[in-house]
PDB file of N, CA and C in Angstrom:
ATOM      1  N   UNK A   1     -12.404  19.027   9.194  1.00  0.00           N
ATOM      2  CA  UNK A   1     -11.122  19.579   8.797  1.00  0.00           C
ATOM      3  C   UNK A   1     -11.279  20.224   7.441  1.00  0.00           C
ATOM      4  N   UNK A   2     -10.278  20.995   7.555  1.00  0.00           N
ATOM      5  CA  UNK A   2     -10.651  22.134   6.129  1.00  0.00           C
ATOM      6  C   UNK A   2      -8.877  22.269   5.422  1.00  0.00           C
ATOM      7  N   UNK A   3      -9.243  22.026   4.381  1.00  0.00           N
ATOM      8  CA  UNK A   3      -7.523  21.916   3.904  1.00  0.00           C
ATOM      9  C   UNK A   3      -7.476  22.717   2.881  1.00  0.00           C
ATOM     10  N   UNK A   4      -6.286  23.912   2.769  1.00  0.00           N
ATOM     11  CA  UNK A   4      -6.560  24.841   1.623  1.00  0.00           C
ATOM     12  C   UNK A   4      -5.224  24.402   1.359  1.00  0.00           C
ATOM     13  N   UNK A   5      -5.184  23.765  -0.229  1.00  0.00           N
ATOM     14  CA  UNK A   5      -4.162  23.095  -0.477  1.00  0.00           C
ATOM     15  C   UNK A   5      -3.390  24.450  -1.778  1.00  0.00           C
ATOM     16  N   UNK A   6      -4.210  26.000  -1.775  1.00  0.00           N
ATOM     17  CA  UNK A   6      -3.560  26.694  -2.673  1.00  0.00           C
ATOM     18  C   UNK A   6      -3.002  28.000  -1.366  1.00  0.00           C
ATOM     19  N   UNK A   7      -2.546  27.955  -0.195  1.00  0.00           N
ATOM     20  CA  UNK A   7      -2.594  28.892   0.889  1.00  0.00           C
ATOM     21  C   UNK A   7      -1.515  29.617   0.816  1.00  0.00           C
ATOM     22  N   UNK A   8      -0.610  28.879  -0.335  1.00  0.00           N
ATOM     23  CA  UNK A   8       0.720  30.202  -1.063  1.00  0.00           C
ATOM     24  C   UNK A   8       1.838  30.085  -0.767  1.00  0.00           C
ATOM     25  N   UNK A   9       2.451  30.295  -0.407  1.00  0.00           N
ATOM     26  CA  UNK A   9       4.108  30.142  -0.725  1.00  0.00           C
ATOM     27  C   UNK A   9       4.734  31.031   0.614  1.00  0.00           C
ATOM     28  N   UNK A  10       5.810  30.549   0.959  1.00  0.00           N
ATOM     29  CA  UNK A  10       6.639  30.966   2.044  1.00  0.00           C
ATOM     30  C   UNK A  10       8.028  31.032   1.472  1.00  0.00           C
ATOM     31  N   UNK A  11       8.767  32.267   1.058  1.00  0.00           N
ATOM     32  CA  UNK A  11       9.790  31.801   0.340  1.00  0.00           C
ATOM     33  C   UNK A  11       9.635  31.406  -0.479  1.00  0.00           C
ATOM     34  N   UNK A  12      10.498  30.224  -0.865  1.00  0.00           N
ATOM     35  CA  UNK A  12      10.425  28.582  -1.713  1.00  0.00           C
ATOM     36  C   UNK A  12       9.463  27.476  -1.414  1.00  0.00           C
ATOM     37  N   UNK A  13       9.021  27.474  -0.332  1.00  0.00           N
ATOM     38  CA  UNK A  13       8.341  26.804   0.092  1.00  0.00           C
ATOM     39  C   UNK A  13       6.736  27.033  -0.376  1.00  0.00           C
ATOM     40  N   UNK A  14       6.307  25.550  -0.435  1.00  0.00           N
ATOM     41  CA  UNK A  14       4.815  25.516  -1.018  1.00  0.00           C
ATOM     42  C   UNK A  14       3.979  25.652   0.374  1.00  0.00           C
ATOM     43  N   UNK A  15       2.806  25.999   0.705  1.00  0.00           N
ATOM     44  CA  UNK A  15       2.471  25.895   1.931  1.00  0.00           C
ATOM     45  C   UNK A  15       1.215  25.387   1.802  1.00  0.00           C
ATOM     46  N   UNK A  16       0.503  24.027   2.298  1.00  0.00           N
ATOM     47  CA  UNK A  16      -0.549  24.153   2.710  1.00  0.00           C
ATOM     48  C   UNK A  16      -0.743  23.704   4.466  1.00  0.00           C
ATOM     49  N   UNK A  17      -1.949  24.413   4.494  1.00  0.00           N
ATOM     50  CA  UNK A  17      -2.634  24.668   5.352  1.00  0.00           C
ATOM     51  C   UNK A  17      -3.707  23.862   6.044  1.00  0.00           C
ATOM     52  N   UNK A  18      -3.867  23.396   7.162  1.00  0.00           N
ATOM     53  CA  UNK A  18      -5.193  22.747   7.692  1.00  0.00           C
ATOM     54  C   UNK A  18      -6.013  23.281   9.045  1.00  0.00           C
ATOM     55  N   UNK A  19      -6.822  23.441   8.924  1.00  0.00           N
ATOM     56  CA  UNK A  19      -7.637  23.961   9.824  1.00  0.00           C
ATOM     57  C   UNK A  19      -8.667  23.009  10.476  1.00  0.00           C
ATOM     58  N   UNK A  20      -9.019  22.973  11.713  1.00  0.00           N
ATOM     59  CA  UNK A  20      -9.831  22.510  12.126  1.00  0.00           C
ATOM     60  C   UNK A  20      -8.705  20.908  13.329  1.00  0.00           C
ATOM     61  N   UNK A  21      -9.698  19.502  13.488  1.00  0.00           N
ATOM     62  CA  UNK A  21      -9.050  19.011  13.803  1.00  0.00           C
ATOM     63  C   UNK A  21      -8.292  17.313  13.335  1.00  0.00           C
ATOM     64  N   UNK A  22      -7.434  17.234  13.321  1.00  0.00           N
ATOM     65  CA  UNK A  22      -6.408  16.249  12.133  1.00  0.00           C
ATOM     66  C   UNK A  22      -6.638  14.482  13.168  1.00  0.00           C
ATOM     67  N   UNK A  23      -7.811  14.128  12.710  1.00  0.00           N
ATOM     68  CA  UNK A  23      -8.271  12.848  13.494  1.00  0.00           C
ATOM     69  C   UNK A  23      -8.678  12.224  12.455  1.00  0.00           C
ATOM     70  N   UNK A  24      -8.728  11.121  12.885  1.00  0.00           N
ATOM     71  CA  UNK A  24      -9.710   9.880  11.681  1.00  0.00           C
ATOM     72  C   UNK A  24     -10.585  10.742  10.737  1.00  0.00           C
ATOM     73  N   UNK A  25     -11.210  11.586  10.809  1.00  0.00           N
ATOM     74  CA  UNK A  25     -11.804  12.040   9.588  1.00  0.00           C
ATOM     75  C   UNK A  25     -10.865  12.547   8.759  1.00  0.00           C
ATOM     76  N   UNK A  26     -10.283  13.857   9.681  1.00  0.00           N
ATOM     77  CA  UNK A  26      -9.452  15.117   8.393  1.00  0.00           C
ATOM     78  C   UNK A  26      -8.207  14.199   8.009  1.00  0.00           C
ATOM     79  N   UNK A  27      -7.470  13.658   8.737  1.00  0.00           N
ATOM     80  CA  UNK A  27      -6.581  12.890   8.345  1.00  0.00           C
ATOM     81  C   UNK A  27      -5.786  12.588   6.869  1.00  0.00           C
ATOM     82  N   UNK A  28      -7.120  12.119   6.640  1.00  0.00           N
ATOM     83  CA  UNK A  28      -7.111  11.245   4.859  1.00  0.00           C
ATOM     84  C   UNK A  28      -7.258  12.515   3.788  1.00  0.00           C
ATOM     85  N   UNK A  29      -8.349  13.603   4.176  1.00  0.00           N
ATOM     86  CA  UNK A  29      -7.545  14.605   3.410  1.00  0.00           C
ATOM     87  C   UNK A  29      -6.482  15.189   3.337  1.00  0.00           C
ATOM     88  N   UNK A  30      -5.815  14.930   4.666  1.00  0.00           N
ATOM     89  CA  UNK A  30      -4.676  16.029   4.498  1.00  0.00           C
ATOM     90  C   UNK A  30      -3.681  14.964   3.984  1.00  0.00           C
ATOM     91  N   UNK A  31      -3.194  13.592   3.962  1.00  0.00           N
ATOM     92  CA  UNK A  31      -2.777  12.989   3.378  1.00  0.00           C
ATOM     93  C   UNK A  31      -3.141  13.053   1.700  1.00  0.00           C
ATOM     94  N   UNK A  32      -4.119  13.714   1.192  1.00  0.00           N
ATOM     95  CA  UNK A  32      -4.349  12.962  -0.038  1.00  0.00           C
ATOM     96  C   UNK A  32      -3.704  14.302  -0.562  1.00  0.00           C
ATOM     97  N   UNK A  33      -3.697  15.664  -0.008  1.00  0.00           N
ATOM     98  CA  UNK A  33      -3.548  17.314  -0.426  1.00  0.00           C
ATOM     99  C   UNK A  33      -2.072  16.859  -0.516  1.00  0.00           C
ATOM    100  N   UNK A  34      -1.063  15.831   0.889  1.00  0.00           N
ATOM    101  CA  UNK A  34       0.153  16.033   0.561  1.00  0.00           C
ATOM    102  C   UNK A  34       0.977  15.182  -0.651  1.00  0.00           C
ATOM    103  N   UNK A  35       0.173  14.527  -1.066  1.00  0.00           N
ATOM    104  CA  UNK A  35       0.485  13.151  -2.189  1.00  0.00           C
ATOM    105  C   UNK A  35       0.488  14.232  -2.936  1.00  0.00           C
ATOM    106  N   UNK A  36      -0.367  15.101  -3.520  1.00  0.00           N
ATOM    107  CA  UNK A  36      -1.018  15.694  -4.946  1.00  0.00           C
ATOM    108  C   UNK A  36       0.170  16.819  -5.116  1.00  0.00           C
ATOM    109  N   UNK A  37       0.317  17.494  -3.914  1.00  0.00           N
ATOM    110  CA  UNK A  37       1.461  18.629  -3.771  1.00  0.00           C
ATOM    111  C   UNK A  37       2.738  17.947  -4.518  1.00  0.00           C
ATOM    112  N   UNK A  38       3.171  16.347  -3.751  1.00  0.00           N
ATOM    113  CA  UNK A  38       4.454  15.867  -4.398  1.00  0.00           C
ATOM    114  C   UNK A  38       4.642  15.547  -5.107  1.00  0.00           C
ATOM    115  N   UNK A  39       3.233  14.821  -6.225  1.00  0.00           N
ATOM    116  CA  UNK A  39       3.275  14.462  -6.924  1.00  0.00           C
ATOM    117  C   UNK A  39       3.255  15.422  -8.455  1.00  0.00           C
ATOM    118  N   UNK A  40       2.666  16.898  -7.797  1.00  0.00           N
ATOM    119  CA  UNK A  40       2.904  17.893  -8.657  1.00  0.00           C
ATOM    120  C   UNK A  40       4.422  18.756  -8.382  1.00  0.00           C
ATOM    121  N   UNK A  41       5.424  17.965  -8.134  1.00  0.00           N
ATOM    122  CA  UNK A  41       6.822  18.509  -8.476  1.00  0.00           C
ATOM    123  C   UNK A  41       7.439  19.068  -7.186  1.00  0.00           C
ATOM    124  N   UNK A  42       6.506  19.757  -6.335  1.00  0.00           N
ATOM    125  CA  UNK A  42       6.983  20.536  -5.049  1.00  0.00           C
ATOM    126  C   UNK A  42       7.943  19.517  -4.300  1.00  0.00           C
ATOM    127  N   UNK A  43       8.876  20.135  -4.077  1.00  0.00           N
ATOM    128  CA  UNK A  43      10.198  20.335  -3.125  1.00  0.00           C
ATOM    129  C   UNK A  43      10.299  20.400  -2.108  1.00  0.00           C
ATOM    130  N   UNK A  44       9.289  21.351  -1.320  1.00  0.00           N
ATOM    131  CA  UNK A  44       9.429  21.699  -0.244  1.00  0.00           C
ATOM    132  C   UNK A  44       8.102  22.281   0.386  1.00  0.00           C
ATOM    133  N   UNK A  45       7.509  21.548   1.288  1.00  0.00           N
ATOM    134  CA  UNK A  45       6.297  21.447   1.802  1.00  0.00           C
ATOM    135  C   UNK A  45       6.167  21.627   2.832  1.00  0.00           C
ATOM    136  N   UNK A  46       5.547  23.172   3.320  1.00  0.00           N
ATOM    137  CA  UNK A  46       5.532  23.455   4.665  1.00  0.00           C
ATOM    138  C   UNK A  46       4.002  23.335   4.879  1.00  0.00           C
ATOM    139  N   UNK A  47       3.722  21.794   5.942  1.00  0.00           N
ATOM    140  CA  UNK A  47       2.824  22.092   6.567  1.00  0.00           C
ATOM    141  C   UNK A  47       2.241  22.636   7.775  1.00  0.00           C
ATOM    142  N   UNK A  48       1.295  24.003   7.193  1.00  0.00           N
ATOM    143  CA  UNK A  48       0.827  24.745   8.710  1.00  0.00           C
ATOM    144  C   UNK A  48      -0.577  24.385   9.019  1.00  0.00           C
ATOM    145  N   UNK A  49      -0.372  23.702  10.328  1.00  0.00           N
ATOM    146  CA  UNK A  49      -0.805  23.313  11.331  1.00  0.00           C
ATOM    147  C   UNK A  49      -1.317  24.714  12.262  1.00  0.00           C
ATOM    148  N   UNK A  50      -1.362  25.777  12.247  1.00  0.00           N
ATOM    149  CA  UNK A  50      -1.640  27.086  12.908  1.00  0.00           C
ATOM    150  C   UNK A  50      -3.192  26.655  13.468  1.00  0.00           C
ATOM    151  N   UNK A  51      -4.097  26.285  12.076  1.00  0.00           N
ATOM    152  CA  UNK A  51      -5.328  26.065  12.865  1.00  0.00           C
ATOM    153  C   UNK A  51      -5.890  24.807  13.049  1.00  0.00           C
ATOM    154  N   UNK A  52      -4.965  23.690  13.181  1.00  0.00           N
ATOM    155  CA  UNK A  52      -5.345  23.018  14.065  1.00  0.00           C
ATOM    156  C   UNK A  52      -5.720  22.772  15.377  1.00  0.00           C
ATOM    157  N   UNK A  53      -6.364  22.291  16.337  1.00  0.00           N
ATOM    158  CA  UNK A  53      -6.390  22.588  17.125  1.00  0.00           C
ATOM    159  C   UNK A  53      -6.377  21.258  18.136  1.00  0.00           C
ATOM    160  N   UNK A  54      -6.320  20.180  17.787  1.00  0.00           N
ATOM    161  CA  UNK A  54      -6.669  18.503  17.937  1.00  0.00           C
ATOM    162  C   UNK A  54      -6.122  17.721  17.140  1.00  0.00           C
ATOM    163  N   UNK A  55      -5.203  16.981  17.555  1.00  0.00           N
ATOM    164  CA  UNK A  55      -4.268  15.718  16.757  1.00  0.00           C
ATOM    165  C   UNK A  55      -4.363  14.772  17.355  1.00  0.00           C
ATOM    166  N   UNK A  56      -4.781  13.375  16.330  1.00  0.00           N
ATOM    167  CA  UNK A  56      -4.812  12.047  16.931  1.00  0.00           C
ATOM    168  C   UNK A  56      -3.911  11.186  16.716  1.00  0.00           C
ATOM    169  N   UNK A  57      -3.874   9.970  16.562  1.00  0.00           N
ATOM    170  CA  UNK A  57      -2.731   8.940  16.330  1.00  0.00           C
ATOM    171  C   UNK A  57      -2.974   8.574  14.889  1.00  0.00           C
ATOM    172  N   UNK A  58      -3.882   9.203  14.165  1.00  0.00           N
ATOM    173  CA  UNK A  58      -4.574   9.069  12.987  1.00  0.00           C
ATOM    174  C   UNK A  58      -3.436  10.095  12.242  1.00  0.00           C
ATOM    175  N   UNK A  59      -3.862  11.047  12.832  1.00  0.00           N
ATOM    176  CA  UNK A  59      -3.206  12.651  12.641  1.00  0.00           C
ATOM    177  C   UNK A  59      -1.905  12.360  12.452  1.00  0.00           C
ATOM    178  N   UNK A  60      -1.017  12.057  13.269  1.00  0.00           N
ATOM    179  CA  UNK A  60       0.370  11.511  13.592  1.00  0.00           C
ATOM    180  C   UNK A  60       0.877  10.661  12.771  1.00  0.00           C
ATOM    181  N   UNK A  61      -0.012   9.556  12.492  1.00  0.00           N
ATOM    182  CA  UNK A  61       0.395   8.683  10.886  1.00  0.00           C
ATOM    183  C   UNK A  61       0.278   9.712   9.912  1.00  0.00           C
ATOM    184  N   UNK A  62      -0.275  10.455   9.483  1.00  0.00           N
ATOM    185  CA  UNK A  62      -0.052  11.090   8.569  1.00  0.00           C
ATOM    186  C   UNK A  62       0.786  11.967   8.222  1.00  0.00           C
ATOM    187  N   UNK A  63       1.196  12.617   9.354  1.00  0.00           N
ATOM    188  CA  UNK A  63       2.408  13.648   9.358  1.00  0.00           C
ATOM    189  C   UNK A  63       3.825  12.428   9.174  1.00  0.00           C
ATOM    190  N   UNK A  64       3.552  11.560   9.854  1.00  0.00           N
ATOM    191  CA  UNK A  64       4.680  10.409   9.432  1.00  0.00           C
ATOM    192  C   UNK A  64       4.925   9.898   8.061  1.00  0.00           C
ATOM    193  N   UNK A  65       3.323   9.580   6.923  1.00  0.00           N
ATOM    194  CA  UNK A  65       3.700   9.169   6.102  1.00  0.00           C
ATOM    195  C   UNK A  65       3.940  10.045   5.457  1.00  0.00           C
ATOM    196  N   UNK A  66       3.968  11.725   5.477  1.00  0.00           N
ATOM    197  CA  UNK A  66       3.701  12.679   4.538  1.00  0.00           C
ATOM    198  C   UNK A  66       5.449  12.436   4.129  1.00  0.00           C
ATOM    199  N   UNK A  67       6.169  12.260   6.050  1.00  0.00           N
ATOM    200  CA  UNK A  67       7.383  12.572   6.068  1.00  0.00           C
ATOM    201  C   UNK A  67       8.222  11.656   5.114  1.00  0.00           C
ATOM    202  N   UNK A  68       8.132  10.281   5.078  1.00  0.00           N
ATOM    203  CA  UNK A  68       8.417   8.979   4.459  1.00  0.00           C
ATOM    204  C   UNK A  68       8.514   9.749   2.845  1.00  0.00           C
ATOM    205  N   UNK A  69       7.180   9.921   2.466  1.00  0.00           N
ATOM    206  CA  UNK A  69       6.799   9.961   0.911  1.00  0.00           C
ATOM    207  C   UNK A  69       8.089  11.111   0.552  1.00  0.00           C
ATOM    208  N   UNK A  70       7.750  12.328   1.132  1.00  0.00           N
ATOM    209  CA  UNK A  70       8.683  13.256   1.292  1.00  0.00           C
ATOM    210  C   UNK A  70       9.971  13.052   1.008  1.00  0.00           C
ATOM    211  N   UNK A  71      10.865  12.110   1.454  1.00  0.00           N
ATOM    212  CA  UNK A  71      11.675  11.949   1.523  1.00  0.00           C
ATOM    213  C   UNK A  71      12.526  10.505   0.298  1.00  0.00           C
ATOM    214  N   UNK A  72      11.154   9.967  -0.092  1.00  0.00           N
ATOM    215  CA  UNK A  72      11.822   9.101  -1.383  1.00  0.00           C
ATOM    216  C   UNK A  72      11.921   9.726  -2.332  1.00  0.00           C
ATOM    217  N   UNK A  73      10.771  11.171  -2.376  1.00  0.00           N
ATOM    218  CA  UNK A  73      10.431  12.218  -3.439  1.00  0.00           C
ATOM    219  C   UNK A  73      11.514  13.070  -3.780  1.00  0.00           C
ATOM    220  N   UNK A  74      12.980  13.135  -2.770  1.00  0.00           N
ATOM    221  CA  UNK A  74      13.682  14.002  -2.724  1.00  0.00           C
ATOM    222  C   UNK A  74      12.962  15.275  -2.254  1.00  0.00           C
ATOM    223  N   UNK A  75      12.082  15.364  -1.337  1.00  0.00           N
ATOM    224  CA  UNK A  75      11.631  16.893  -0.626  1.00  0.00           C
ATOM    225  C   UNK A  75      12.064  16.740   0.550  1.00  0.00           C
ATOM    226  N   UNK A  76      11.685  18.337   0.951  1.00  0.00           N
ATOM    227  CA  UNK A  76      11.158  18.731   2.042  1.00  0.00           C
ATOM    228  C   UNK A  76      10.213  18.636   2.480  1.00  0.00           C
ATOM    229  N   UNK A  77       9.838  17.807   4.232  1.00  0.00           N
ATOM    230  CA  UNK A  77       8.417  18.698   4.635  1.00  0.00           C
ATOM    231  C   UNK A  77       8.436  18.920   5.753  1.00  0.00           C
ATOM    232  N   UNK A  78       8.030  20.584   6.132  1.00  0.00           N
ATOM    233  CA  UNK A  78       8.473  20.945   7.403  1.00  0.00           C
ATOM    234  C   UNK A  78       6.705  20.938   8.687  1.00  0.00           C
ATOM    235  N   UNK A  79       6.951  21.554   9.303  1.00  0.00           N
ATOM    236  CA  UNK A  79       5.431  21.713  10.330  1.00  0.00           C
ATOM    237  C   UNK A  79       5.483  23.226  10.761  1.00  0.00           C
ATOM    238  N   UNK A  80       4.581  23.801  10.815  1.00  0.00           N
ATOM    239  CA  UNK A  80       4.295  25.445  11.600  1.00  0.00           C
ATOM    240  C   UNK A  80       2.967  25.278  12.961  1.00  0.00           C
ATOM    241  N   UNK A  81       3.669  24.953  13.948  1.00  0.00           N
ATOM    242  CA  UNK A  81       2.516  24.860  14.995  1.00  0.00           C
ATOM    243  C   UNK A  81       2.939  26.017  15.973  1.00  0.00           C
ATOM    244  N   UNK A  82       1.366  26.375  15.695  1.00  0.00           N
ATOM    245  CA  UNK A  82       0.866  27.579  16.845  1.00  0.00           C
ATOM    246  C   UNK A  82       0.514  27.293  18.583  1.00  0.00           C
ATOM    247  N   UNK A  83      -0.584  26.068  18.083  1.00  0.00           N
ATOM    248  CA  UNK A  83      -1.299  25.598  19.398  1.00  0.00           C
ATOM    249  C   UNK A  83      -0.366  24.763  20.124  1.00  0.00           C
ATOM    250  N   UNK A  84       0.080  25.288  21.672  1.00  0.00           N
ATOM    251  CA  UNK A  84       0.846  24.307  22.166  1.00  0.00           C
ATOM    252  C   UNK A  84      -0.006  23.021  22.655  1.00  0.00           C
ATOM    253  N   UNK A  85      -1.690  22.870  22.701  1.00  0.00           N
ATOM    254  CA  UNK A  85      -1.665  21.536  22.625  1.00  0.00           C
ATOM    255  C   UNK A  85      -0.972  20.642  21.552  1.00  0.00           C
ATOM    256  N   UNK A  86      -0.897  20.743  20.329  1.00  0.00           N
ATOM    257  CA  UNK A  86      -0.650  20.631  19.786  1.00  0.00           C
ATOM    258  C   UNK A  86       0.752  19.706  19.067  1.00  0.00           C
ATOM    259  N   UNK A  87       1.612  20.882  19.588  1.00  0.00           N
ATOM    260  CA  UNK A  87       2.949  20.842  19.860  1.00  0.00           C
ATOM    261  C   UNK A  87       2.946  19.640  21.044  1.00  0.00           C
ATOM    262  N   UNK A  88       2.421  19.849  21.884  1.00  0.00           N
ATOM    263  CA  UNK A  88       2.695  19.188  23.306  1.00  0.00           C
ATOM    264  C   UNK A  88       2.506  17.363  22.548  1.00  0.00           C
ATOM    265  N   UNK A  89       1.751  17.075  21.995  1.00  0.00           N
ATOM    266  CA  UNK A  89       1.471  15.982  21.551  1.00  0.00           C
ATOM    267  C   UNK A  89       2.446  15.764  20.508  1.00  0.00           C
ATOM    268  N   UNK A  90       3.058  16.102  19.800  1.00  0.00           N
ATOM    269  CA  UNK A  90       4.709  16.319  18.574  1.00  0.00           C
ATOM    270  C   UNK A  90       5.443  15.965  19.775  1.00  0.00           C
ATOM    271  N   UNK A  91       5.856  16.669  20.605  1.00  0.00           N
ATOM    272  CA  UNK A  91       6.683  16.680  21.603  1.00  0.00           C
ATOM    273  C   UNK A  91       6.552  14.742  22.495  1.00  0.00           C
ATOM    274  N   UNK A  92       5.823  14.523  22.768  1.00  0.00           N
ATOM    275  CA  UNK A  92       5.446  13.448  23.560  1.00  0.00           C
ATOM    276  C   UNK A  92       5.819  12.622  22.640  1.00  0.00           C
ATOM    277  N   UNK A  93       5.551  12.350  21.821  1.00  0.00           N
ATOM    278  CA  UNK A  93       6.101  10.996  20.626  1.00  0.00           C
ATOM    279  C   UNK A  93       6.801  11.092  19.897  1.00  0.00           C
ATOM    280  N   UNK A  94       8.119  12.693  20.254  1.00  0.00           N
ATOM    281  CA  UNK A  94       9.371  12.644  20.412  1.00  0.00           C
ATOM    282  C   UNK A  94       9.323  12.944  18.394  1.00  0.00           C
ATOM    283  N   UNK A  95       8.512  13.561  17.650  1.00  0.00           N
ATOM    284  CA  UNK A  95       8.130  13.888  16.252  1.00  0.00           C
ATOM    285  C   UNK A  95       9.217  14.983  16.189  1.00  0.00           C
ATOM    286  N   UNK A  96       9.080  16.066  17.480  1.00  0.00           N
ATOM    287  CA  UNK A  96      10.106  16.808  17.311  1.00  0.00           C
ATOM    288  C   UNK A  96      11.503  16.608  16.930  1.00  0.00           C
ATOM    289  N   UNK A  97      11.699  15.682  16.775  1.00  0.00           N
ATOM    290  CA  UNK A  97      12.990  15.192  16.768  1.00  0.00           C
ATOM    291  C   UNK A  97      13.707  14.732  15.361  1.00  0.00           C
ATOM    292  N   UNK A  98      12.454  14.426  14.590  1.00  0.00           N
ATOM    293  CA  UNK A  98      12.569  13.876  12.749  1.00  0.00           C
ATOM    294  C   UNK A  98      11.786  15.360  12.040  1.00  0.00           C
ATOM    295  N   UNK A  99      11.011  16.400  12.569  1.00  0.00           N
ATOM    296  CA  UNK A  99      10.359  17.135  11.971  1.00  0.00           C
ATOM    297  C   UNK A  99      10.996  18.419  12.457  1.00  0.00           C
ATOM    298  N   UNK A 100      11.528  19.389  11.236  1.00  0.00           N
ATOM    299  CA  UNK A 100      11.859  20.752  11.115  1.00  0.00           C
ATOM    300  C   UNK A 100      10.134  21.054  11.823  1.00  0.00           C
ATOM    301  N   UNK A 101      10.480  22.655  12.778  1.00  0.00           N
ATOM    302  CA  UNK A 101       8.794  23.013  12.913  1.00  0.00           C
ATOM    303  C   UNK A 101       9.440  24.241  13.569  1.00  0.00           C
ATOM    304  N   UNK A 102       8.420  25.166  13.091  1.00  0.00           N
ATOM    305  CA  UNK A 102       8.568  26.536  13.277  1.00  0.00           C
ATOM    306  C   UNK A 102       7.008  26.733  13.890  1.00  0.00           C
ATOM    307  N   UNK A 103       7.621  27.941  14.937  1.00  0.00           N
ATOM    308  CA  UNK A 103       5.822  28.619  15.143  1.00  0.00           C
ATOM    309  C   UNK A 103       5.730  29.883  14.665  1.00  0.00           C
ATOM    310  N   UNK A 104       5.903  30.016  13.766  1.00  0.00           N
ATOM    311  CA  UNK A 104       5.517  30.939  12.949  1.00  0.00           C
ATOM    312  C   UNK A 104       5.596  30.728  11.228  1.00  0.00           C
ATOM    313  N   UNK A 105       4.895  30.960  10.228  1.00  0.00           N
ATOM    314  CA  UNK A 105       4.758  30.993   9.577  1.00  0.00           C
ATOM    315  C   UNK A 105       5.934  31.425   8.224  1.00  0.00           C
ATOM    316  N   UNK A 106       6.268  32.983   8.845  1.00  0.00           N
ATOM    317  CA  UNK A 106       6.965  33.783   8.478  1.00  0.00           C
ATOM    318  C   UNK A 106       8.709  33.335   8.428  1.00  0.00           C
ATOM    319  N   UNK A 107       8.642  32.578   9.814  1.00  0.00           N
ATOM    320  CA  UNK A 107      10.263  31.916  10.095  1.00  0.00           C
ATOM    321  C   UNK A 107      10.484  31.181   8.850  1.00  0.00           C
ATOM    322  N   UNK A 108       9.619  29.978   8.256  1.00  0.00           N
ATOM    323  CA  UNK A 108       9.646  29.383   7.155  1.00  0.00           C
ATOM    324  C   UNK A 108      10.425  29.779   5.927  1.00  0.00           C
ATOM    325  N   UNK A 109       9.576  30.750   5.241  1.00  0.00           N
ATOM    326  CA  UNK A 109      10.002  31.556   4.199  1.00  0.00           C
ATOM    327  C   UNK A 109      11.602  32.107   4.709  1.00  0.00           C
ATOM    328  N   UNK A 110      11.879  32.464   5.492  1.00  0.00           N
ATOM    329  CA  UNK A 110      13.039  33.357   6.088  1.00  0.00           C
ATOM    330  C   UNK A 110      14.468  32.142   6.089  1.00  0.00           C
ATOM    331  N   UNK A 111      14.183  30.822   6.020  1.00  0.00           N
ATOM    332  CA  UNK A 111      14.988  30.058   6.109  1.00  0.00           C
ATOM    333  C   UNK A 111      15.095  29.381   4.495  1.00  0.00           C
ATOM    334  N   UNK A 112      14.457  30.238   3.411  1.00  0.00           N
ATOM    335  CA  UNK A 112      14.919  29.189   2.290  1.00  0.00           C
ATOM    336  C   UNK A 112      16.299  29.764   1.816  1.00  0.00           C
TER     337      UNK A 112
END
C-alpha cells in the first residue's frame, strides 16, 4: 500500500489518498496518515480509496477507527470509491450507512 498523505485538497477538504491494497499490512499506515492529518488541525478528511483495489476486515477497522477519532476531533471523514469491488464490500457490512462516499473525487470538493 502506498499512501500519499500530501494528494491536495478538494474544496475544503484535505484529501489523502491510498493506493494499492488496505489489508493487514497497508492498514496501519493508512491509520497512522489519518491520526497525523487530525492531529494537524484538519476538519475534514476525504479519504480516496480510487486506487484501492482490495479491502480486508483489517481495512474496515480502520476506516471505522478513522471514523470514531474523526468524530471526537469534531471532523469530517468522508470515502471516494471507484472500484465496485470495493464498494461491494462497504456495502455488505452496511459502512454505507455511517460513511458519506462519493465516486468521484470531484463530487467532494463540489459539496463543501
Amino acid at each position: 500500500m502506498h499512501i500519499l498523505t500530501d494528494a491536495g485538497r478538494s474544496g475544503d477538504w484535505s484529501v489523502l489518498a491510498a493506493v494499492g491494497e488496505l489489508d493487514v499490512v497497508g492498514a496501519p499506515e493508512l491509520r497512522q496518515a489519518v491520526l497525523r492529518m487530525l492531529h494537524a488541525g484538519e476538519r475534514r478528511v476525504a479519504l480516496d480509496l480510487s486506487g484501492v483495489d482490495f479491502i480486508d476486515s483489517f481495512g474496515l477497522g480502520v476506516l471505522i477507527g478513522a471514523l470514531k477519532r474523526a468524530r471526537l476531533a469534531d471532523a469530517e471523514i468522508c470515502l471516494v470509491i471507484t472500484q465496485r469491488r470495493v464498494m461491494r464490500v462497504i456495502e455488505i457490512c452496511d459502512l454505507d450507512r455511517v460513511f458519506t462516499i462519493y465516486s468521484d473525487l470531484n463530487a467532494v470538493g463540489a459539496t463543501s
